[in-house]
C-alpha atoms as a PDB file:
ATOM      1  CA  UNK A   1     -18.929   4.839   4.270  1.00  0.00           C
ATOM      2  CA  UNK A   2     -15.136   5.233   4.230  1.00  0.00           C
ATOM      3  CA  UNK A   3     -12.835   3.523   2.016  1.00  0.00           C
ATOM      4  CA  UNK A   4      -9.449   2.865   1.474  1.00  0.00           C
ATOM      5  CA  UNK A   5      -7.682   1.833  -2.013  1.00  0.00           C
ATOM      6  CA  UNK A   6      -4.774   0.257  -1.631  1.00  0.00           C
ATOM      7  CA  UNK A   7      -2.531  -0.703  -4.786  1.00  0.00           C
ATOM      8  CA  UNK A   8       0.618  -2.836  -4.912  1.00  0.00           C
ATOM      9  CA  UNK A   9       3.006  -2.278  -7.836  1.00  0.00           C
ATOM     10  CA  UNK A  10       6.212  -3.135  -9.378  1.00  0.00           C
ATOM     11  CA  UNK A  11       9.237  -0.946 -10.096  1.00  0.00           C
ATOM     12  CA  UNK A  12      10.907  -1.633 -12.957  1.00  0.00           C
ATOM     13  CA  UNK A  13      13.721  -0.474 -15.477  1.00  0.00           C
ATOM     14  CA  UNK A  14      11.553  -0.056 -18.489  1.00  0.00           C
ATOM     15  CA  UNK A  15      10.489   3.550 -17.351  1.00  0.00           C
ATOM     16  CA  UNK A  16      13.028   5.904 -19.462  1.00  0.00           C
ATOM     17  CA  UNK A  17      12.973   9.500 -19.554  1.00  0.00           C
ATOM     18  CA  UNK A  18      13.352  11.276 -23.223  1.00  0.00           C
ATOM     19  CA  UNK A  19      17.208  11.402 -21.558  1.00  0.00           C
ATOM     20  CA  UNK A  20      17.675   7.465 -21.782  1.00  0.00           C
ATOM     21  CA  UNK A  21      17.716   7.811 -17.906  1.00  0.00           C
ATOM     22  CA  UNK A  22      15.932   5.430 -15.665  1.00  0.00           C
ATOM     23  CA  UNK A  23      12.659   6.964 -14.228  1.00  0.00           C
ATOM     24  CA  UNK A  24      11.943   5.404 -10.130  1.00  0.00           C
ATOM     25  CA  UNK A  25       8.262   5.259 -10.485  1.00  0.00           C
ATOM     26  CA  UNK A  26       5.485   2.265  -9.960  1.00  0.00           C
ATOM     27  CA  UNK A  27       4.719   0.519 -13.460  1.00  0.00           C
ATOM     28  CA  UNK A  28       1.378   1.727 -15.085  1.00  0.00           C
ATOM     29  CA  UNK A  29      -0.232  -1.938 -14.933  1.00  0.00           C
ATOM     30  CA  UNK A  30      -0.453  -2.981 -11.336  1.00  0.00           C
ATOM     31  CA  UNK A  31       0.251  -6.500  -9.506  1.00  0.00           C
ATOM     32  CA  UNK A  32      -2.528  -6.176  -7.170  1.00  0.00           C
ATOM     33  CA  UNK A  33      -5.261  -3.842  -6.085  1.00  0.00           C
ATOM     34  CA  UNK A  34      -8.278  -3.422  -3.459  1.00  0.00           C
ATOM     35  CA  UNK A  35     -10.765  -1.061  -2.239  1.00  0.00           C
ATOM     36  CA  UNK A  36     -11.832  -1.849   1.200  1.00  0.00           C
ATOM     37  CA  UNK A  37     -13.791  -0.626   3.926  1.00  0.00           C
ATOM     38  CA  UNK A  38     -11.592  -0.116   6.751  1.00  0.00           C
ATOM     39  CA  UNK A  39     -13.583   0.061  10.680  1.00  0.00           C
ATOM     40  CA  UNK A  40     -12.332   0.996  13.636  1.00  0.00           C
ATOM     41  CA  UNK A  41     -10.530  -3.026  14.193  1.00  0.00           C
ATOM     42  CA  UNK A  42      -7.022  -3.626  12.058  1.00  0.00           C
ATOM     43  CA  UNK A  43      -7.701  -5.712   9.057  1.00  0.00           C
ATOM     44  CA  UNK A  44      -5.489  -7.046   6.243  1.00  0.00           C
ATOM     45  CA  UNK A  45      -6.544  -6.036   3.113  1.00  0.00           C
ATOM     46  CA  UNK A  46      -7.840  -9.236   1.125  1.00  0.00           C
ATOM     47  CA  UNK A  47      -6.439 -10.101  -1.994  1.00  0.00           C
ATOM     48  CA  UNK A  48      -3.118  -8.899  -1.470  1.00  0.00           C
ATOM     49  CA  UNK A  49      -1.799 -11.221   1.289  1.00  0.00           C
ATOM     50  CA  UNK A  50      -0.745 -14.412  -0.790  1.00  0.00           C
ATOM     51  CA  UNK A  51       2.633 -13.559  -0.722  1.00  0.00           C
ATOM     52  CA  UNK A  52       2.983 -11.448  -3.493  1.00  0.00           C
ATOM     53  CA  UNK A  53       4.858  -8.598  -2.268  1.00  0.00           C
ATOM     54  CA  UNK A  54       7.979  -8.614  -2.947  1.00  0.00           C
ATOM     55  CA  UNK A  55      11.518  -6.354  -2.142  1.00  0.00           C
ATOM     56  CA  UNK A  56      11.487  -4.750  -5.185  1.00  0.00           C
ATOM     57  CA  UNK A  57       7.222  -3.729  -5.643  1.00  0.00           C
ATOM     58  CA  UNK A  58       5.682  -0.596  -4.217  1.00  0.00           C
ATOM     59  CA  UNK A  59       2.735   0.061  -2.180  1.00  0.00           C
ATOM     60  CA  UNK A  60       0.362   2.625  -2.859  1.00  0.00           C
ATOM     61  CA  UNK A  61      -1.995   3.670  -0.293  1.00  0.00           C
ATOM     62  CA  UNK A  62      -5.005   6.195  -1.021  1.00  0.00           C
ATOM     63  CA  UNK A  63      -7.648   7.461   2.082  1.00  0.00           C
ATOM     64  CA  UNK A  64     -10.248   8.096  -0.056  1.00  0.00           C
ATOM     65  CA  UNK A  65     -12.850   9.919   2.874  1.00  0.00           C
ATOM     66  CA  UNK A  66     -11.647   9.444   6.295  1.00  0.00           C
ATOM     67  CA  UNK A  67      -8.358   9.278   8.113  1.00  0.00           C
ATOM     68  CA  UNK A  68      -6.583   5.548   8.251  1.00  0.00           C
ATOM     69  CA  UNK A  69      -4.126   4.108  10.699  1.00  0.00           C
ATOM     70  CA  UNK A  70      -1.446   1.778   7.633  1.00  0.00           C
ATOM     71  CA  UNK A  71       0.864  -0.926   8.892  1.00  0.00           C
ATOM     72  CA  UNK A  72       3.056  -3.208   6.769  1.00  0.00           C
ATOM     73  CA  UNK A  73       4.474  -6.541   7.823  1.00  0.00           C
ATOM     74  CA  UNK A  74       4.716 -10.077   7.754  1.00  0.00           C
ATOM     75  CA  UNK A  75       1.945 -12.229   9.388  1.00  0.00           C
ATOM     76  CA  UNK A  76      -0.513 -10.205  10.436  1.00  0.00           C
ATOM     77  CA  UNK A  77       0.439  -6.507  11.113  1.00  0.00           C
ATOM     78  CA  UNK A  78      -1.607  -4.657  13.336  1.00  0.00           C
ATOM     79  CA  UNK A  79      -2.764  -0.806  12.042  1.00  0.00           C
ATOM     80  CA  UNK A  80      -3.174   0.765  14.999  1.00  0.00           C
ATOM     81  CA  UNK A  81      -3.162   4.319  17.018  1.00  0.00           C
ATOM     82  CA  UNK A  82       0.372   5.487  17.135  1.00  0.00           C
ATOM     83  CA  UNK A  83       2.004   2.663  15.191  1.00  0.00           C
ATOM     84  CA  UNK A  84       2.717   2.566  11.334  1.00  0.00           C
ATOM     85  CA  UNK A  85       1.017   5.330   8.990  1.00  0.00           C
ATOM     86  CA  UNK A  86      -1.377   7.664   9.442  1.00  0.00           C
ATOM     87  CA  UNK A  87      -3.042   8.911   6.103  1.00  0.00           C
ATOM     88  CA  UNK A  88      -5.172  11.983   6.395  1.00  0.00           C
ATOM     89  CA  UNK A  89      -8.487  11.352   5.129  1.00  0.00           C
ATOM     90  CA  UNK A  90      -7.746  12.365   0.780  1.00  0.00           C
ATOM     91  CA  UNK A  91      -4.098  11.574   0.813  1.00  0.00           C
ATOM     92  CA  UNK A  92      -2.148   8.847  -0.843  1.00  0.00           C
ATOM     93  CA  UNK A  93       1.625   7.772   0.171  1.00  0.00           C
ATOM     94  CA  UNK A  94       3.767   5.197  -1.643  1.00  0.00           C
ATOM     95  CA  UNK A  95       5.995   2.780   0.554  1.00  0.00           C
ATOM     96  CA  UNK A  96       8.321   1.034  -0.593  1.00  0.00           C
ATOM     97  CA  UNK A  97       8.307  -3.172   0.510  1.00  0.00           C
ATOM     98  CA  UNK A  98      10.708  -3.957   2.508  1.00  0.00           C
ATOM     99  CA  UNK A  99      10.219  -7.840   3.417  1.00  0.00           C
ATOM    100  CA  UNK A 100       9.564 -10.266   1.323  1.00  0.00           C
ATOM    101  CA  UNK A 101       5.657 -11.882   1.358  1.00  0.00           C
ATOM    102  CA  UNK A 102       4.788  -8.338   3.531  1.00  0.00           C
ATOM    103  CA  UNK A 103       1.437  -7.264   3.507  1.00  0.00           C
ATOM    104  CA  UNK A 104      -0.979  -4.762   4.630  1.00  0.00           C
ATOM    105  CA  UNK A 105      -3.278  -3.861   7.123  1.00  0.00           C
ATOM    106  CA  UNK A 106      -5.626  -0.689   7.656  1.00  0.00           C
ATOM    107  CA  UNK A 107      -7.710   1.272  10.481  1.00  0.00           C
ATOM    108  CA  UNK A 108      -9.636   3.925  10.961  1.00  0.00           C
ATOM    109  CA  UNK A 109      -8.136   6.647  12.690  1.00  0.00           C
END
């Protein structure tokens, strides 16, 4: 059965190299995360569409087994052929959000 994981995280200051200098990377405790089942019809992933993604957070997106079609928006985005993302099957990608209350959606490619 393939399966997505899809993570969204916030950015913050508190990540310091030995330097003192800022590190850009997602904090280690998340704001929101789901493992879903994505088919061959666009679905936004549960649990992360109350507004919560904000300008600012990062998404993380993992195809775990099979290729995905990834599209961010407000609404309801539609993951489809040819428009957003397409994550080979074993890949992750980060994006960052770029509208507030965004959210996600995934395919199968």
């Amino acid at each position: 059965m393939p399966t997505a994981h899809v993570v969204l995280s916030q950015v913050s200051p508190r990540a310091r190299a030995s330097t003192g200098s800022t590190m850009p990377v997602a904090d280690s405790v998340e704001v929101a995360a789901k493992t879903v089942t994505p088919t061959g019809v666009s679905a936004v992933v549960p649990d992360i569409v109350s507004g919560t993604a904000l300008v600012g957070q990062v998404w993380n997106v993992t195809a775990l087994d099979a290729a995905i079609w990834v599209k961010f928006g407000p609404g309801a985005p539609e993951a489809a052929p040819g428009a957003g993302w397409l994550l080979p099957a074993g890949t992750s990608r980060d994006f960052a959000v770029t509208d507030a209350a965004e959210k996600c959606a995934v395919r199968l490619a």
